[in-house]
Structures are given as structure tokens and as C-alpha cells.
PDB file of N, CA and C in Angstrom:
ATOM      1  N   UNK A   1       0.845  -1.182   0.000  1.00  0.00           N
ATOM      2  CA  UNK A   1       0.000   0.000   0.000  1.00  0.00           C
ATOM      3  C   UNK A   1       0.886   1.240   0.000  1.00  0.00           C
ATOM      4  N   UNK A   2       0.159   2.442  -0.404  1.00  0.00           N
ATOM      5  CA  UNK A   2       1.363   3.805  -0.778  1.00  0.00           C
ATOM      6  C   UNK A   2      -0.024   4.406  -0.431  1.00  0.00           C
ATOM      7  N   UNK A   3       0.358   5.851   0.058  1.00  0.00           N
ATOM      8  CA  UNK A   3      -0.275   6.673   0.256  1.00  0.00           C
ATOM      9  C   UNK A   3       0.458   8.005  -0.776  1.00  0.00           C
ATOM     10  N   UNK A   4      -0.808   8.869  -1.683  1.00  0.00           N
ATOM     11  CA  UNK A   4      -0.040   9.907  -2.482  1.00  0.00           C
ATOM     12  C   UNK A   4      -0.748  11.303  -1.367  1.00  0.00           C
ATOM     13  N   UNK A   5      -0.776  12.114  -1.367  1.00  0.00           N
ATOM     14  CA  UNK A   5      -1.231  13.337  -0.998  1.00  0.00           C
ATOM     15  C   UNK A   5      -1.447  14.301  -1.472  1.00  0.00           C
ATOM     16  N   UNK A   6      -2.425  14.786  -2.445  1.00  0.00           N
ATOM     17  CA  UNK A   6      -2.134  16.332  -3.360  1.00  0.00           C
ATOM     18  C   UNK A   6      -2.598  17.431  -1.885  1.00  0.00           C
ATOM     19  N   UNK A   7      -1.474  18.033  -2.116  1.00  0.00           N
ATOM     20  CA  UNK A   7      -1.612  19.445  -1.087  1.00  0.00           C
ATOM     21  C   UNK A   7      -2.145  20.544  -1.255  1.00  0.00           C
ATOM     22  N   UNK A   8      -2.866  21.375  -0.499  1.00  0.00           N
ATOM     23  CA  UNK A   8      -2.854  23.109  -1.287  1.00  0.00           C
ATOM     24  C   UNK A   8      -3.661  22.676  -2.160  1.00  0.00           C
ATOM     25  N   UNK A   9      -4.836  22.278  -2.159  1.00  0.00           N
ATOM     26  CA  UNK A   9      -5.740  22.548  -3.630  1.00  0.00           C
ATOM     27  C   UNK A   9      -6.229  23.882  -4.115  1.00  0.00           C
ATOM     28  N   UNK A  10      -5.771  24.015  -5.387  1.00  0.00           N
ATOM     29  CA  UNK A  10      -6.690  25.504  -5.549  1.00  0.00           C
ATOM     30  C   UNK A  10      -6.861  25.106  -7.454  1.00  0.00           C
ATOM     31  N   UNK A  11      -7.183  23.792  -7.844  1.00  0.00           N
ATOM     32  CA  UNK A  11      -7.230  24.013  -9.163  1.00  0.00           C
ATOM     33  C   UNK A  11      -7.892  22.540  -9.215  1.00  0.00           C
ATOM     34  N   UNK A  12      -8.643  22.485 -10.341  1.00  0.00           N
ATOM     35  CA  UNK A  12      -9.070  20.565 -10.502  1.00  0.00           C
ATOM     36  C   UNK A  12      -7.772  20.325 -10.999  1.00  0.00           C
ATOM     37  N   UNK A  13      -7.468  18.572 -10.461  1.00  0.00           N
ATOM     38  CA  UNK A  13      -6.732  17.881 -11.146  1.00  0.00           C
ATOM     39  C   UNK A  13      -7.319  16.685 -11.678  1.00  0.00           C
ATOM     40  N   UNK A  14      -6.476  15.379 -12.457  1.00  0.00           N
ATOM     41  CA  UNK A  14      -6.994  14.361 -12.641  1.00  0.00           C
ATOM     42  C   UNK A  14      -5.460  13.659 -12.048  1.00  0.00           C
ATOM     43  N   UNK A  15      -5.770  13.202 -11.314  1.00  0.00           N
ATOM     44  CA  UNK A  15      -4.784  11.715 -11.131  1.00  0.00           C
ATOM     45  C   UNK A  15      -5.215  10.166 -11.431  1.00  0.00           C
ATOM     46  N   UNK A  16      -3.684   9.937 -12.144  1.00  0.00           N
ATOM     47  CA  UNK A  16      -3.751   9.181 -12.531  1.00  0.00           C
ATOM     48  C   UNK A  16      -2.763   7.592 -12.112  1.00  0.00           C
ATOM     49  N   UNK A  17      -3.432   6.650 -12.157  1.00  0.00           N
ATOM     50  CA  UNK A  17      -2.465   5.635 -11.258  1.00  0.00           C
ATOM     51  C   UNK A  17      -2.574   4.235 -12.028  1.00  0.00           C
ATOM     52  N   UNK A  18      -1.412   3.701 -12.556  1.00  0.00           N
ATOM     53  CA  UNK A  18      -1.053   2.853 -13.188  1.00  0.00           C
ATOM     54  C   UNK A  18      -0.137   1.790 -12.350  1.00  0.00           C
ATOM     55  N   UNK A  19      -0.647   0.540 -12.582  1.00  0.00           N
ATOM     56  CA  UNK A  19      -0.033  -0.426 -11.838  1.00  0.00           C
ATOM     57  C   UNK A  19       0.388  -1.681 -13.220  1.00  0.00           C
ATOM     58  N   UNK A  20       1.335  -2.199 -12.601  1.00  0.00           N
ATOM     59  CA  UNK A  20       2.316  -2.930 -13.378  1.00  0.00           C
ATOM     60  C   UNK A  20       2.435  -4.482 -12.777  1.00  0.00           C
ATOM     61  N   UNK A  21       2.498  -5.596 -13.003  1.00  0.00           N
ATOM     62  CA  UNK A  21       2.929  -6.518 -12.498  1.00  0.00           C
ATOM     63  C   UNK A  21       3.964  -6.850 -11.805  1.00  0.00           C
ATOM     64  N   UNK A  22       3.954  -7.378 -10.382  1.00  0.00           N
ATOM     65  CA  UNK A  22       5.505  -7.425  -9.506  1.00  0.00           C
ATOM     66  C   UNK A  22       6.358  -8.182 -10.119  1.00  0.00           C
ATOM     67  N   UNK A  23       7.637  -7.812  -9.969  1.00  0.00           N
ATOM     68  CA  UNK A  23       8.633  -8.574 -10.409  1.00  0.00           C
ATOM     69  C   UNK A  23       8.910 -10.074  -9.479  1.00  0.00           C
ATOM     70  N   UNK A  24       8.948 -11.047  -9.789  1.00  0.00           N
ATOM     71  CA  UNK A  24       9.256 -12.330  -8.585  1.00  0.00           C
ATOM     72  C   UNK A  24      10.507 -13.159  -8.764  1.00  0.00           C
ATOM     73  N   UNK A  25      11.064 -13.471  -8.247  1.00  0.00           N
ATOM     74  CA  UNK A  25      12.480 -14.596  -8.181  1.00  0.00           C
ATOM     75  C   UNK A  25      12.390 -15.896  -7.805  1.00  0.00           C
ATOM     76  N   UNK A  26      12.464 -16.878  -8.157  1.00  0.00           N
ATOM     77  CA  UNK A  26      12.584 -18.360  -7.831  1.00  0.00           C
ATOM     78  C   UNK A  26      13.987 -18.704  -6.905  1.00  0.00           C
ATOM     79  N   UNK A  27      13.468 -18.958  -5.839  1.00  0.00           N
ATOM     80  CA  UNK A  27      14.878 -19.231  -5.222  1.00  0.00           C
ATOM     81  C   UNK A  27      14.363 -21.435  -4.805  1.00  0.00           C
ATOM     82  N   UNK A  28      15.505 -22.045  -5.811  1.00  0.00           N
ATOM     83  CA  UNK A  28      14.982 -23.284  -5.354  1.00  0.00           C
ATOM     84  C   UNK A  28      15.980 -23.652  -4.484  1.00  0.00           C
ATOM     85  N   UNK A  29      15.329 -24.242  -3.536  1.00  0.00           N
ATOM     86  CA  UNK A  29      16.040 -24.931  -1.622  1.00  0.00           C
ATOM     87  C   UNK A  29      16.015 -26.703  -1.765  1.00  0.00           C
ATOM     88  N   UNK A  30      17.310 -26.798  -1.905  1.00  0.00           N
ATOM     89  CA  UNK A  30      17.646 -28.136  -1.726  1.00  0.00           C
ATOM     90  C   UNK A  30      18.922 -28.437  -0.552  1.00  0.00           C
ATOM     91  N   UNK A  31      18.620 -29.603   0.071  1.00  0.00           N
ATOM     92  CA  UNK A  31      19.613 -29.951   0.797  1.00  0.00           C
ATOM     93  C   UNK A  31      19.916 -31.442   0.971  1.00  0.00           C
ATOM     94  N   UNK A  32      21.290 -32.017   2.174  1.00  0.00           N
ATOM     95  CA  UNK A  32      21.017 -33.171   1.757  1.00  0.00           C
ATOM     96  C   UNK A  32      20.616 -33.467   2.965  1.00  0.00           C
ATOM     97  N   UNK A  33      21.126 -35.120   3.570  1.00  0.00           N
ATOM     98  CA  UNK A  33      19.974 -35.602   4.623  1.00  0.00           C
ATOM     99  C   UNK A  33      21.041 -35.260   5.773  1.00  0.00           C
ATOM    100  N   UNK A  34      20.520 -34.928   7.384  1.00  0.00           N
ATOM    101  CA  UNK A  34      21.225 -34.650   8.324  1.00  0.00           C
ATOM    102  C   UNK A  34      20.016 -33.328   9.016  1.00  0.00           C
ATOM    103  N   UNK A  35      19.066 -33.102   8.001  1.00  0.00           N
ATOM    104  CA  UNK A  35      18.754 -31.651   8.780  1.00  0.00           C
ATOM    105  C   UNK A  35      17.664 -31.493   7.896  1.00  0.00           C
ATOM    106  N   UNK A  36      17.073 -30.089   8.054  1.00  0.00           N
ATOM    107  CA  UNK A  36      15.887 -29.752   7.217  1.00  0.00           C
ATOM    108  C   UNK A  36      16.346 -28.113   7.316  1.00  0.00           C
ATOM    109  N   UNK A  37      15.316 -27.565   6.478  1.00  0.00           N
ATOM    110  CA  UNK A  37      15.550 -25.843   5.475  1.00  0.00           C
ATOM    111  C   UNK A  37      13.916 -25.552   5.433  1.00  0.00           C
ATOM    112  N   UNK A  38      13.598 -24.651   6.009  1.00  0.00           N
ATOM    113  CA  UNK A  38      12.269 -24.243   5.743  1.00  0.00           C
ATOM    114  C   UNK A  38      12.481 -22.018   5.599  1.00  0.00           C
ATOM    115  N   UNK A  39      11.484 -22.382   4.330  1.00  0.00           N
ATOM    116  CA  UNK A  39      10.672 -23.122   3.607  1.00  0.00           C
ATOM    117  C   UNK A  39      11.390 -23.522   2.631  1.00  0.00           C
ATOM    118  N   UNK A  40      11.076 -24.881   2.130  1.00  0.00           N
ATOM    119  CA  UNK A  40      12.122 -25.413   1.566  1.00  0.00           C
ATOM    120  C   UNK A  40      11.235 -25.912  -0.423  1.00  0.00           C
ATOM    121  N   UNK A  41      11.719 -26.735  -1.012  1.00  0.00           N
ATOM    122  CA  UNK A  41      10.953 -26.607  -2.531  1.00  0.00           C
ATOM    123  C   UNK A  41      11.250 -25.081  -3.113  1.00  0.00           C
ATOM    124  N   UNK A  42      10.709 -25.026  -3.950  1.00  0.00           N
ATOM    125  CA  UNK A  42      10.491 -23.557  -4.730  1.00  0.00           C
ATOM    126  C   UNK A  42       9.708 -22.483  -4.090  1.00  0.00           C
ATOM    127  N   UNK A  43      10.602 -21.445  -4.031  1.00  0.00           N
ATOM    128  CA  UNK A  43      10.271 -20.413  -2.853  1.00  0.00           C
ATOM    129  C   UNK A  43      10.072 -19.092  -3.967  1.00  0.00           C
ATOM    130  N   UNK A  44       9.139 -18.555  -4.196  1.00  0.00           N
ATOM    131  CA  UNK A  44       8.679 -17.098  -5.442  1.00  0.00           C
ATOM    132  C   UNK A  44       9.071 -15.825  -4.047  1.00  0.00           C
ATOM    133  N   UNK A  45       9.840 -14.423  -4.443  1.00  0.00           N
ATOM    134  CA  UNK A  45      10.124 -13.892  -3.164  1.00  0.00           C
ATOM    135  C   UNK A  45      10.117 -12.454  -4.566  1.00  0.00           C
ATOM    136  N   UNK A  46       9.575 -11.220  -4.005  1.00  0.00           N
ATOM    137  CA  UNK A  46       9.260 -10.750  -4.893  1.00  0.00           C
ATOM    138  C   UNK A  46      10.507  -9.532  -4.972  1.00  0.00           C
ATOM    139  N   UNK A  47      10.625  -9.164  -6.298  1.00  0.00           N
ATOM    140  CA  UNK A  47      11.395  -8.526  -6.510  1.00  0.00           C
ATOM    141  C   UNK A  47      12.272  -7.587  -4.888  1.00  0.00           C
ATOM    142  N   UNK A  48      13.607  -6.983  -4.965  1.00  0.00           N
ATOM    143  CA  UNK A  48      13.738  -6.252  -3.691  1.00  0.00           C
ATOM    144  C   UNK A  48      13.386  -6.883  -2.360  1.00  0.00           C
ATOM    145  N   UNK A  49      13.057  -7.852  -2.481  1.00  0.00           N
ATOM    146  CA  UNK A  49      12.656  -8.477  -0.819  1.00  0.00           C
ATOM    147  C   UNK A  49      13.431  -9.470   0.021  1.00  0.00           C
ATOM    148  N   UNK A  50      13.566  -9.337   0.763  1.00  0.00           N
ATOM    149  CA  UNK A  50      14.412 -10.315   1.968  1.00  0.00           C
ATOM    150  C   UNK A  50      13.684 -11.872   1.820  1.00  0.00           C
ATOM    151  N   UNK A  51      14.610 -12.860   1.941  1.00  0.00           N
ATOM    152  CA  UNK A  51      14.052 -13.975   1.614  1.00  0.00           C
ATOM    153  C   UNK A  51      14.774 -14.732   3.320  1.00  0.00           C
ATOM    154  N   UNK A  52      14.011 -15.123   4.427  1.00  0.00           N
ATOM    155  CA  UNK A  52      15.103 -16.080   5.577  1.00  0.00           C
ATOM    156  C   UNK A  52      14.791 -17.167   5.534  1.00  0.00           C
ATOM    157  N   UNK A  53      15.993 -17.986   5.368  1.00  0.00           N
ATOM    158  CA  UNK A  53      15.670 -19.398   5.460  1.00  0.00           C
ATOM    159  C   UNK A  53      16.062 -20.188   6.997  1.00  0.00           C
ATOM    160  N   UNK A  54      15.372 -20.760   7.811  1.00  0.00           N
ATOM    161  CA  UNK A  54      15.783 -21.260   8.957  1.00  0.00           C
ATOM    162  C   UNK A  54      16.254 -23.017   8.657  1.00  0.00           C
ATOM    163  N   UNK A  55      17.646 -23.169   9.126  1.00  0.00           N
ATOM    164  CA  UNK A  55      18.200 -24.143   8.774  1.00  0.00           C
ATOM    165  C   UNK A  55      18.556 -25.099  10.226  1.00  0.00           C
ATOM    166  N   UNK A  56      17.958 -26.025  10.314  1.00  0.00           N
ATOM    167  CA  UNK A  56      17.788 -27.102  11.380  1.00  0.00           C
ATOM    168  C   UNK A  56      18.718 -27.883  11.497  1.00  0.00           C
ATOM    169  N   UNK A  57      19.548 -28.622  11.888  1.00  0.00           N
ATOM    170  CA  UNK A  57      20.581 -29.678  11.699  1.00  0.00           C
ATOM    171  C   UNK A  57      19.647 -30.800  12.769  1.00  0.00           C
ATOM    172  N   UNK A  58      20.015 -31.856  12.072  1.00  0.00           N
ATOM    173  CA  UNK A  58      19.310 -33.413  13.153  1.00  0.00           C
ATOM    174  C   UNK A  58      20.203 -33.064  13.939  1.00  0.00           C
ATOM    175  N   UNK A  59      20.224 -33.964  15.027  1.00  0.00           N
ATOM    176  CA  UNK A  59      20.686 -34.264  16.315  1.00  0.00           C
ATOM    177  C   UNK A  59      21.818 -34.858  16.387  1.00  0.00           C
ATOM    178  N   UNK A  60      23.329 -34.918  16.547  1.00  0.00           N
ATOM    179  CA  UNK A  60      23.951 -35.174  16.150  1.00  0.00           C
ATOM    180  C   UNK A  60      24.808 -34.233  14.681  1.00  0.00           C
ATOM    181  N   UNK A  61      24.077 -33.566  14.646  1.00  0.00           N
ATOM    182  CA  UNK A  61      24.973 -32.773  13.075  1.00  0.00           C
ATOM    183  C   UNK A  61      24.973 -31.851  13.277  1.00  0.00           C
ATOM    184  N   UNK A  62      25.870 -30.748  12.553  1.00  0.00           N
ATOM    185  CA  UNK A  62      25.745 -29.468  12.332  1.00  0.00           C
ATOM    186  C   UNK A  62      25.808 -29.041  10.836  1.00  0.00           C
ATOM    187  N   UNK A  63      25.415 -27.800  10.175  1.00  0.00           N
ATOM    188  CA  UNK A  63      26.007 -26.868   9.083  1.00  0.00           C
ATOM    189  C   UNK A  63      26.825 -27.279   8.488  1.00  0.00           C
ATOM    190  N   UNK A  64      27.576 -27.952   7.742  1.00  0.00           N
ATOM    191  CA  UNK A  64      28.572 -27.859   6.864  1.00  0.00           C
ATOM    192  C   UNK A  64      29.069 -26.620   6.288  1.00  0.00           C
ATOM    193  N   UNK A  65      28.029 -26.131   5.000  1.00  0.00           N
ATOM    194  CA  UNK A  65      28.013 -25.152   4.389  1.00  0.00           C
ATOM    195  C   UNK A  65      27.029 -24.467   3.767  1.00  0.00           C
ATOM    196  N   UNK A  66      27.229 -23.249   2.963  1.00  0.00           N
ATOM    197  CA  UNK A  66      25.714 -23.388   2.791  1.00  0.00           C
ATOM    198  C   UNK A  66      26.006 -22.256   1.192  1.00  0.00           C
ATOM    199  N   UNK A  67      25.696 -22.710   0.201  1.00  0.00           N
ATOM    200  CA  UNK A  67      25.902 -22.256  -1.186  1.00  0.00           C
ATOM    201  C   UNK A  67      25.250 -21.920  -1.719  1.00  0.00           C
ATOM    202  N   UNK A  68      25.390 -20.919  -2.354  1.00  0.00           N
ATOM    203  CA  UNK A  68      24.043 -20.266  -3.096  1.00  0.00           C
ATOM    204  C   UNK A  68      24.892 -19.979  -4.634  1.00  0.00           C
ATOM    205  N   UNK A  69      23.977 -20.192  -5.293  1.00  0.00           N
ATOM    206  CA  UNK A  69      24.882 -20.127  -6.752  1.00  0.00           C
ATOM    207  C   UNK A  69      26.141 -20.475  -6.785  1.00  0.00           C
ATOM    208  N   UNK A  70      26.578 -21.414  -6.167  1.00  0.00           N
ATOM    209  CA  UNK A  70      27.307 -22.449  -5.909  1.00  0.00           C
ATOM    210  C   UNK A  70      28.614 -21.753  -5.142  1.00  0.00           C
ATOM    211  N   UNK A  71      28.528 -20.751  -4.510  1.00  0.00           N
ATOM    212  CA  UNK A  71      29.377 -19.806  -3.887  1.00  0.00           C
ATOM    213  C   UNK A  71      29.146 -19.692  -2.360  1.00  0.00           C
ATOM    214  N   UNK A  72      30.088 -20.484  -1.344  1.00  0.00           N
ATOM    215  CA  UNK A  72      29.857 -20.351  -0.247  1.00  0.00           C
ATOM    216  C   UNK A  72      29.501 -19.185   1.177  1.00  0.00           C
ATOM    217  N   UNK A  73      28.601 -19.221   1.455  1.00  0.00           N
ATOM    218  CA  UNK A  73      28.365 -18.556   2.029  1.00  0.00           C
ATOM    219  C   UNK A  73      28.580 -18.100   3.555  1.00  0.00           C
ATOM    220  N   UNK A  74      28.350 -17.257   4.470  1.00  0.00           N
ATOM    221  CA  UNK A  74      28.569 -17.096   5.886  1.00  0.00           C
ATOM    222  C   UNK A  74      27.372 -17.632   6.454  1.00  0.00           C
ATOM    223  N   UNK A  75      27.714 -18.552   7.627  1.00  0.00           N
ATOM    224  CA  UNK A  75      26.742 -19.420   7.900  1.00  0.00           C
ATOM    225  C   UNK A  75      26.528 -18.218   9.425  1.00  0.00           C
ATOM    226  N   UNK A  76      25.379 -17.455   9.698  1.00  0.00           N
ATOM    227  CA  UNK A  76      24.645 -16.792  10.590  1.00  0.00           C
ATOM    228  C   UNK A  76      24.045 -17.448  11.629  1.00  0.00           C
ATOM    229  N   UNK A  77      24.510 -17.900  12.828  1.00  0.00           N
ATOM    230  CA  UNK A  77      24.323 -18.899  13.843  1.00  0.00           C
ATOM    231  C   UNK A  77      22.824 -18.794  14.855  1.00  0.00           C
ATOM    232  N   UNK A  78      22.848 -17.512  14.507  1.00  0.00           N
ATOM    233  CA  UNK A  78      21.525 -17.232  15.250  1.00  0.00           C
ATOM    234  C   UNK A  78      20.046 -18.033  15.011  1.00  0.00           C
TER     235      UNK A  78
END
């Protein structure tokens, strides 16, 4: 949602407002066995937007690594 504001009226106007289709990104989540990734499958995240993935390790395991376009990443412990 956006809010516009015309200020100071002292004349007719016409406004006008045109909308466009969002842009979206496919981010696909695969991993292997030891843990789980949610949300995990094919994730649509729309243009400009923060995407978090919470990453679980079974019991017994931890993180290895974690790659995104096949480029390792900083694993965020929190």
C-alpha cells in the first residue's frame, strides 16, 4: 500500500495511477539428509525483498556449508 497526498488545492486535477505486475524470483532450496531448510521446494520472493531461510541440523549434526549459486556462504548462527 502507498499513500499519495495532493496538497494546497486551488485548481481541478486528474490523477492518474497505473499499476504494473511485480517482479518475482525463484529461489529453489535443496539440501542433503542430516537436517531440514524451511521453507524449503520452490520459494517465489518478490522482486527487492528479503528472503530467511531457517536451517535445522538433526541431532547429532551441524552446518557444513551453505551455497548459493554455488558460492559459499557465511553461515549466521543465530
Amino acid at each position: 500500500m502507498a499513500k499519495f497526498t495532493v496538497k494546497n488545492l486551488q485548481a481541478d486535477h486528474l490523477l492518474e495511477v497505473l499499476f504494473r505486475a511485480a517482479t518475482f524470483f525463484t529461489i529453489t532450496v535443496t539440501s542433503g539428509d542430516g537436517g531440514t531448510v524451511s521453507p524449503s521446494g520452490t520459494v517465489s520472493v518478490a522482486a527487492g525483498a528479503d528472503q530467511t531461510f531457517e536451517i535445522t541440523p538433526d541431532a547429532g549434526k551441524e552446518i557444513d556449508k551453505i551455497l548459493l549459486d554455488g558460492v559459499e556462504q557465511v553461515v549466521d548462527p543465530a
